[in-house]
N, C-alpha and C. Protein backbone atom coordinates (compact mmCIF):
# COMPACT_ATOMS: atom_id res chain seq x y z
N UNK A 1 109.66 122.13 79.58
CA UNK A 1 109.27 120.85 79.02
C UNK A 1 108.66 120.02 80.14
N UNK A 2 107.48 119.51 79.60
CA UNK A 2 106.46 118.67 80.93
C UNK A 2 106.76 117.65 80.60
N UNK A 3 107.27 116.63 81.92
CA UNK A 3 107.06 115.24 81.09
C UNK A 3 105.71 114.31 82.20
N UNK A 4 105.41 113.78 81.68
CA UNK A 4 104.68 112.71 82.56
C UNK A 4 105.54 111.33 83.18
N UNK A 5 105.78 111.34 84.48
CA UNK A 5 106.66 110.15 85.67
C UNK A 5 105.71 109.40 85.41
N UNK A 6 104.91 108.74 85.43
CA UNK A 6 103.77 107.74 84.61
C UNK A 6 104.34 106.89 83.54
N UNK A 7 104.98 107.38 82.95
CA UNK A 7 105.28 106.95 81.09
C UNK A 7 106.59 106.21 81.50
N UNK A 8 106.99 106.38 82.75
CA UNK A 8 108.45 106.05 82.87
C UNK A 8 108.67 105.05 83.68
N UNK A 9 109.10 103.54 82.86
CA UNK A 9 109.57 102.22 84.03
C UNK A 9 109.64 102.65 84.96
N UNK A 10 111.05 103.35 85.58
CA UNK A 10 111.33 103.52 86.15
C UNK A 10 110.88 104.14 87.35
N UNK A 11 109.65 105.04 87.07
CA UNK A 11 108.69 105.10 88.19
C UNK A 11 108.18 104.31 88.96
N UNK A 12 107.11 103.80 87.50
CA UNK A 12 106.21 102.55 88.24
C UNK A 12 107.03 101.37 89.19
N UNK A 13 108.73 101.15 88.99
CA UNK A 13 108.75 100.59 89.66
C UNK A 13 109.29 100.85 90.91
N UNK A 14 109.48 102.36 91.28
CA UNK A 14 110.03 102.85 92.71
C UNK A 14 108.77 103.31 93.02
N UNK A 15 107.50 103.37 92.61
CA UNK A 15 106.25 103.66 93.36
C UNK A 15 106.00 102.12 93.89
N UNK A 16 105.90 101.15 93.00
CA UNK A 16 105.63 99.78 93.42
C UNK A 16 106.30 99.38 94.87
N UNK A 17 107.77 99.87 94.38
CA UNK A 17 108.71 99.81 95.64
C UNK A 17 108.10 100.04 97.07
N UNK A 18 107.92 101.48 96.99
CA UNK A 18 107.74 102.30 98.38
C UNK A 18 106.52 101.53 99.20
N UNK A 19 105.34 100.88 98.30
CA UNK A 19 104.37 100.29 98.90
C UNK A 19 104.58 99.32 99.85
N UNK A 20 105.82 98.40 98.64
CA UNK A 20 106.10 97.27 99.25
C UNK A 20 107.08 97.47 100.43
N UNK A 21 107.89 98.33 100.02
CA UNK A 21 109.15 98.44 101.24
C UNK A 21 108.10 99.02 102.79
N UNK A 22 106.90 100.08 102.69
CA UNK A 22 105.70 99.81 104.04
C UNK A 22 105.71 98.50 104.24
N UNK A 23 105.22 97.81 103.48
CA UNK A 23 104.63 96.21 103.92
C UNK A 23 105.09 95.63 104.68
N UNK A 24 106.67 95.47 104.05
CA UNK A 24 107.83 94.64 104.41
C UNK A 24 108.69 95.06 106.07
N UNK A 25 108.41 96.49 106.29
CA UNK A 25 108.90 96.65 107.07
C UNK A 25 108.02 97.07 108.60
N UNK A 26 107.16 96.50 108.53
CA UNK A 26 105.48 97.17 109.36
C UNK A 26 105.98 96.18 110.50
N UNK A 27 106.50 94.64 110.25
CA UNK A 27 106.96 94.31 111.18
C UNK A 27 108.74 94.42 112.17
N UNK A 28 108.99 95.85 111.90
CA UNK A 28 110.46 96.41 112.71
C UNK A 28 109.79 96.39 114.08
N UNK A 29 111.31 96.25 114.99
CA UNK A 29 110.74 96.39 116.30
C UNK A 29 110.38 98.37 116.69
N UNK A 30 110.00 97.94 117.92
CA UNK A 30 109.27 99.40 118.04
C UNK A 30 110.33 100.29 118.50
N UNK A 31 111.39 100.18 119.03
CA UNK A 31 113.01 100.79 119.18
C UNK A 31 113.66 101.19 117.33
N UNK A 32 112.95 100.87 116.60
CA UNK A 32 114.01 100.71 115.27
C UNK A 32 112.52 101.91 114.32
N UNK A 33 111.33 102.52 115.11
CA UNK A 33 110.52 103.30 114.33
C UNK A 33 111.07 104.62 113.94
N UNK A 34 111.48 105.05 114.85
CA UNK A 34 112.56 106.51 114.47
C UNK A 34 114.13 106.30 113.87
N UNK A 35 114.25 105.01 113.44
CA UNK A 35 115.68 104.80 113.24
C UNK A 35 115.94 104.09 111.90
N UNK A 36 116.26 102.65 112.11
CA UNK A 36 116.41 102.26 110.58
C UNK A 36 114.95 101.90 109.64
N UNK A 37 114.34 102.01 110.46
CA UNK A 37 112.75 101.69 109.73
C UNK A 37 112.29 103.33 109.05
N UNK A 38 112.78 104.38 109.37
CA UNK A 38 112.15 105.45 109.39
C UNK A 38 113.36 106.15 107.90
N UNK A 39 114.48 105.54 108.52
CA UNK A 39 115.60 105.95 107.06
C UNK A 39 115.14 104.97 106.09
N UNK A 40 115.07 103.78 106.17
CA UNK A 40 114.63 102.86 105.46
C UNK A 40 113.44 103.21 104.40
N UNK A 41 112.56 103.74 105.31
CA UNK A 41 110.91 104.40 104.38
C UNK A 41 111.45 105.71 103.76
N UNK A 42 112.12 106.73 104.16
CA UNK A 42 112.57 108.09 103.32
C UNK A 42 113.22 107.79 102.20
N UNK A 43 114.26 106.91 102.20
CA UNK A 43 115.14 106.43 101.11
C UNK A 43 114.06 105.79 99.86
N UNK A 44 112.97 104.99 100.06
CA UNK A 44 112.53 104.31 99.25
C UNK A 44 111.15 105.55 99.24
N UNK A 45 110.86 106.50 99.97
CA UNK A 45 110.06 107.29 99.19
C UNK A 45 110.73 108.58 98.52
N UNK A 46 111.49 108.69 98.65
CA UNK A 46 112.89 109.71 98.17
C UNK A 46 112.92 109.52 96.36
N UNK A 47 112.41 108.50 96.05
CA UNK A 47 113.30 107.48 95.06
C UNK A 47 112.18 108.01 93.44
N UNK A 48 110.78 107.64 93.83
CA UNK A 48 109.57 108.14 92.93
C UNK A 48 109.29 109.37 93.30
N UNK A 49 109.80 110.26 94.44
CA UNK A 49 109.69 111.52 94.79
C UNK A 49 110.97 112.18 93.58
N UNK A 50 111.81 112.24 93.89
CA UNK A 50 113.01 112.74 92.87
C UNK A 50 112.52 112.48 91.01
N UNK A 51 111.92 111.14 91.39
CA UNK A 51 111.62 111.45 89.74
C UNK A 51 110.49 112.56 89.43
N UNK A 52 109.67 112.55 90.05
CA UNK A 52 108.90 113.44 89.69
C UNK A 52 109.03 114.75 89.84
N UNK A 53 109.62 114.82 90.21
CA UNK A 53 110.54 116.41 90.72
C UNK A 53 110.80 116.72 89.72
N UNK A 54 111.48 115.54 89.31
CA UNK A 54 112.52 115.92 88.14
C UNK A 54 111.81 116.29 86.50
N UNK A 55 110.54 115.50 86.90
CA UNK A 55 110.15 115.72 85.33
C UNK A 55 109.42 117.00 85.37
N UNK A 56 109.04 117.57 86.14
CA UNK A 56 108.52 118.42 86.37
C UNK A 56 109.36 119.99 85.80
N UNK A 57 110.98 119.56 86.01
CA UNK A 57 111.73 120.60 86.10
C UNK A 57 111.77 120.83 84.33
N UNK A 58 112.20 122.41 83.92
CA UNK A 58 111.94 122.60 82.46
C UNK A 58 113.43 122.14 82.04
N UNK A 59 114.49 122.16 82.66
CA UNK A 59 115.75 121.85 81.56
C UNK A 59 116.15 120.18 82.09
N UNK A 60 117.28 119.73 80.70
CA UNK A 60 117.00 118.69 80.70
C UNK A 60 118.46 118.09 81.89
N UNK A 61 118.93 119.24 82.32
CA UNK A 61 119.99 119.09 83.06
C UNK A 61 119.70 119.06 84.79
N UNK A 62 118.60 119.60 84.92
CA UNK A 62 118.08 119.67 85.77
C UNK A 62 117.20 118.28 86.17
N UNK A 63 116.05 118.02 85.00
CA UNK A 63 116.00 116.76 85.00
C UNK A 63 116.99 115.33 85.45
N UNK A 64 118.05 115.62 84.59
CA UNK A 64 119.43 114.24 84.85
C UNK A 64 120.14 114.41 86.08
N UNK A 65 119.81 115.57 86.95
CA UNK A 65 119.97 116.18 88.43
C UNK A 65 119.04 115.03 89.43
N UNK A 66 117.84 115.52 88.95
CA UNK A 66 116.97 114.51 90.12
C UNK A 66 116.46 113.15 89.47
N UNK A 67 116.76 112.50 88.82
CA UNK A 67 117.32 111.40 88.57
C UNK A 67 118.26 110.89 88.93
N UNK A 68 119.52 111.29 89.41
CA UNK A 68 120.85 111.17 89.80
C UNK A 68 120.50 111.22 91.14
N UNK A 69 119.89 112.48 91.94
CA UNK A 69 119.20 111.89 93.22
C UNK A 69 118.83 110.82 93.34
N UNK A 70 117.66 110.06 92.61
CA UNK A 70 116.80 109.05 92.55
C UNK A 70 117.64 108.09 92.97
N UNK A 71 118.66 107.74 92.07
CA UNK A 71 119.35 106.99 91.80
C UNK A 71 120.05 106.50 93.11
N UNK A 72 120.94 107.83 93.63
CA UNK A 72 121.11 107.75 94.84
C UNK A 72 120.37 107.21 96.01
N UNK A 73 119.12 107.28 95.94
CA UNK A 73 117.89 106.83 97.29
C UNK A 73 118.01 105.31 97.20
N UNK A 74 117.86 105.19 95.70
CA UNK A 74 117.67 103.90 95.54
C UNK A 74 119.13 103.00 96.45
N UNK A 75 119.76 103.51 95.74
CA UNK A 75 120.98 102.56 96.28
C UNK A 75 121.17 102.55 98.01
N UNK A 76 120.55 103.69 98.40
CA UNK A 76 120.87 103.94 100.11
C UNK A 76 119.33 102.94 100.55
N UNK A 77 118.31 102.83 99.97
CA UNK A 77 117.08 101.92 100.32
C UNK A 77 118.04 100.75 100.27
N UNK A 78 118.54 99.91 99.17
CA UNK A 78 118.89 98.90 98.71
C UNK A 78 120.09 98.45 99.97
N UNK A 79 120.88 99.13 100.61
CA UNK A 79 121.77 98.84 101.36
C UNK A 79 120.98 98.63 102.66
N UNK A 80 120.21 99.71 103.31
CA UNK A 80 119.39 99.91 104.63
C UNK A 80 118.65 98.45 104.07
N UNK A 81 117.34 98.05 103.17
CA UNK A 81 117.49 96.37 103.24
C UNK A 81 118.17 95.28 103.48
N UNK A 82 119.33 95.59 103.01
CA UNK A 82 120.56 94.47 103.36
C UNK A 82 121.15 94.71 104.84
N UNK A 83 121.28 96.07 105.51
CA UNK A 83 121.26 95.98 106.67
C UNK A 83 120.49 95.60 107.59
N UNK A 84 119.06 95.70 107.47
CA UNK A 84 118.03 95.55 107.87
C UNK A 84 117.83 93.53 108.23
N UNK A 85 118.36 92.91 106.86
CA UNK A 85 118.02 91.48 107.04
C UNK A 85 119.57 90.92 107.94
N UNK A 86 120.43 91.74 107.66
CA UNK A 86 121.73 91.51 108.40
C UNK A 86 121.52 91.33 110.31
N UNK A 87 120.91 92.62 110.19
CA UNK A 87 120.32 92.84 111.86
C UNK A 87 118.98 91.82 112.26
N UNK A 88 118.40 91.51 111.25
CA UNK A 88 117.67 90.19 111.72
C UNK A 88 116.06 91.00 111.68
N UNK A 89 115.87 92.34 111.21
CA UNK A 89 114.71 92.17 110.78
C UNK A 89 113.71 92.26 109.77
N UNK A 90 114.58 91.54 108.81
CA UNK A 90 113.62 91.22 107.99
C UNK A 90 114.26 89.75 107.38
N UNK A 91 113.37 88.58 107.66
CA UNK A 91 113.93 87.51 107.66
C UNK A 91 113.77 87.47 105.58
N UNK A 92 113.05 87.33 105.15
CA UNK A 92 113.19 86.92 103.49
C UNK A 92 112.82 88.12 102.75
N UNK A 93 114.06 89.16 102.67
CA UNK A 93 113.89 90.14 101.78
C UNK A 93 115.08 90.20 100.48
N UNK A 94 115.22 88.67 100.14
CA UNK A 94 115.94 88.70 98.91
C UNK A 94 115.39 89.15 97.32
N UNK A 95 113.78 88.99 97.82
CA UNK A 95 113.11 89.31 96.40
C UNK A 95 112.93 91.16 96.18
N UNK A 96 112.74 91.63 97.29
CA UNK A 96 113.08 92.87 97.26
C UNK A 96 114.21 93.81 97.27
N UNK A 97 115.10 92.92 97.63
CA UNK A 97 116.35 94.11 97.30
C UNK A 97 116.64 93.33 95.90
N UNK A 98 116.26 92.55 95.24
CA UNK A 98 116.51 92.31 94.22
C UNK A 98 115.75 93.16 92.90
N UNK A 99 114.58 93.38 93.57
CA UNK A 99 113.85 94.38 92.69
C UNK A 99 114.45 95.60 92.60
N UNK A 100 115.38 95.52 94.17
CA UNK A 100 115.90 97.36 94.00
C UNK A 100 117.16 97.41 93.20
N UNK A 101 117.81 96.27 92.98
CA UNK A 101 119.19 96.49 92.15
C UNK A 101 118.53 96.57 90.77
N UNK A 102 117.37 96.08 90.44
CA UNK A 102 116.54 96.26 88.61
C UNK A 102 116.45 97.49 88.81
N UNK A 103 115.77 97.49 89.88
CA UNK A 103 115.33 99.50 89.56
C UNK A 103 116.58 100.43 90.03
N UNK A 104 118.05 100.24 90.18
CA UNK A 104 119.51 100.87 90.09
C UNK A 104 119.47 100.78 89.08
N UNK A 105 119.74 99.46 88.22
CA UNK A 105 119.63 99.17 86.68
C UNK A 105 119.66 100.27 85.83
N UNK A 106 117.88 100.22 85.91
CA UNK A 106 117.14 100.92 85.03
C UNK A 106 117.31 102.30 84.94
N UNK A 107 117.47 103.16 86.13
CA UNK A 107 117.85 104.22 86.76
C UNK A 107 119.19 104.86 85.77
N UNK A 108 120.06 103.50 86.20
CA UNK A 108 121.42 104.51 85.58
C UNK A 108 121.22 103.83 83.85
N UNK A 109 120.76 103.09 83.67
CA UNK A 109 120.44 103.41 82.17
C UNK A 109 119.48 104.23 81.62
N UNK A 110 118.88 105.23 82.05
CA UNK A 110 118.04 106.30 81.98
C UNK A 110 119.07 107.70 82.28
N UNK A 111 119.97 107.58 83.45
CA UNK A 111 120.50 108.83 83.81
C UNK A 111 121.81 108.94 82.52
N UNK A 112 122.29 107.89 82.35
CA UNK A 112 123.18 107.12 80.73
C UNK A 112 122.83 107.30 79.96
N UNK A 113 121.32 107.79 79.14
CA UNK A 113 120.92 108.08 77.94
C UNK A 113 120.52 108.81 77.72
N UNK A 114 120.00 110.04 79.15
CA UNK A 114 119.85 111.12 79.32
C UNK A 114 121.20 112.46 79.11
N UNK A 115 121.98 111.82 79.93
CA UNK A 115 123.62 112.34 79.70
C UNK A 115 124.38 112.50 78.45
N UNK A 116 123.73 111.54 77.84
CA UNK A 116 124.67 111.42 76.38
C UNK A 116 124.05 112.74 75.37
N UNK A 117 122.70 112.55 75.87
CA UNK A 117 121.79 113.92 75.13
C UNK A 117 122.29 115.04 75.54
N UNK A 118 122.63 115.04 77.02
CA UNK A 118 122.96 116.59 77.01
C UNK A 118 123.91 116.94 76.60
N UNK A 119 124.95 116.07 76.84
CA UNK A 119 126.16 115.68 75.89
C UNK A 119 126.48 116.43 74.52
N UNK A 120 125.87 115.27 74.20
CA UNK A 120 125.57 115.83 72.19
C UNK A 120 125.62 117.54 72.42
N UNK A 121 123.64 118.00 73.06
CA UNK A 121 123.44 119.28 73.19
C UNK A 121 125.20 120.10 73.11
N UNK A 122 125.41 120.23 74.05
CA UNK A 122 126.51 120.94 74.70
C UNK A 122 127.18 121.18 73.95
N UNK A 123 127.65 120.18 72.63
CA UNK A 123 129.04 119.69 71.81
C UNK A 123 128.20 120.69 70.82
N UNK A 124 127.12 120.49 70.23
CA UNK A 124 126.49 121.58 69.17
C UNK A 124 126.44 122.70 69.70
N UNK A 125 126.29 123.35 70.60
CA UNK A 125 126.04 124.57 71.16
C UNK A 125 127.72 125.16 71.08
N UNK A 126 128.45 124.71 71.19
CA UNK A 126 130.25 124.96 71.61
C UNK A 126 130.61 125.06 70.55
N UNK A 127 129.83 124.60 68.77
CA UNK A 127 130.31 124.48 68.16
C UNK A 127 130.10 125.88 67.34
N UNK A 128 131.78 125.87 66.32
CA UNK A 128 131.57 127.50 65.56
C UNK A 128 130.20 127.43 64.67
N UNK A 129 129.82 128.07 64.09
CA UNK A 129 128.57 127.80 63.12
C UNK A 129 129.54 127.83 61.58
N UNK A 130 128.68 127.10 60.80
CA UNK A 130 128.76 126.49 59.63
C UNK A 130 128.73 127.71 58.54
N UNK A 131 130.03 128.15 58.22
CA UNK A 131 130.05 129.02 57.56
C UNK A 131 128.79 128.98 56.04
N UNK A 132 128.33 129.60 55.60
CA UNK A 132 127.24 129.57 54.33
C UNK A 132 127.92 129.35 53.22
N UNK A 133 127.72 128.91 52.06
CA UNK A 133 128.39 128.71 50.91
C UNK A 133 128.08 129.73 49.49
C-alpha cells in the first residue's frame, strides 16, 4: 500500500519544521556545530524522514512503526530546543517549540487512529469464522 507523506498534516508540518529549526539555529556558537546544534538538526530532520519511510512501507504495522519513530524525534527536537534556549542559545524560541508540541499533538493522534485500525484488524483476523446458516 503507497501512501503519499504530502496528503498528511503531519508532514507538512515537520518539513516546515526542519527548515525553520536550520534558520533558528544558524546562529549556535561554533563549539556547539558537532554537538547540540548537530543533534538538534538530526532530531528535527529524523521527524519528516520517518514519515516518509513509513508511508512508503506496505503493512500498516510497519507504517504505525515509523510514525512512532517520528513521534519520538519530535519530542527529542522539542526538548534539545528547550535545552538549547536554557543554555542561552536561542534567545526567543517559544513560537517554535510550540509548533513542536502541535506537531507531538498531531503525531500521536495519527499513531492513536492508526493503532485502533490495526487493532480492530487483529480482533477480526483472531476471530472463529461465522459459521453458514
Amino acid at each position: 500500500m503507497s501512501r503519499d507523506p504530502k496528503r498528511l498534516k503531519v508532514f507538512g508540518l515537520a518539513d516546515d519544521l526542519v527548515v525553520e529549526l536550520y534558520r533558528v539555529t544558524r546562529g549556535f556558537p561554533a563549539e556547539e556545530q558537532f554537538g547540540l546544534q548537530s543533534q538538534l538538526r538530526r532530531a528535527a530532520v529524523s521527524v519528516p524522514t520517518n514519515i516518509v519511510e513509513g508511508c512508503a512501507r506496505r503493512s500498516t504495522r510497519d507504517y504505525l512503526h515509523f510514525l512512532t519513530l517520528a513521534l519520538g524525534s519530535a519530542a527529542e527536537a522539542h526538548y534539545l530546543l528547550r535545552l538549547a534556549a536554557r543554555l542561552g542559545f536561542l534567545s526567543d524560541n517559544e513560537q517554535i517549540a510550540t509548533r513542536y508540541l502541535d506537531l507531538i499533538r498531531a503525531l500521536q493522534s495519527l499513531v492513536t487512529a492508526i493503532a485502533r485500525t490495526l487493532d480492530k484488524e487483529e480482533y477480526r483476523r483472531h476471530q472463529p469464522p461465522t459459521p453458514e446458516p
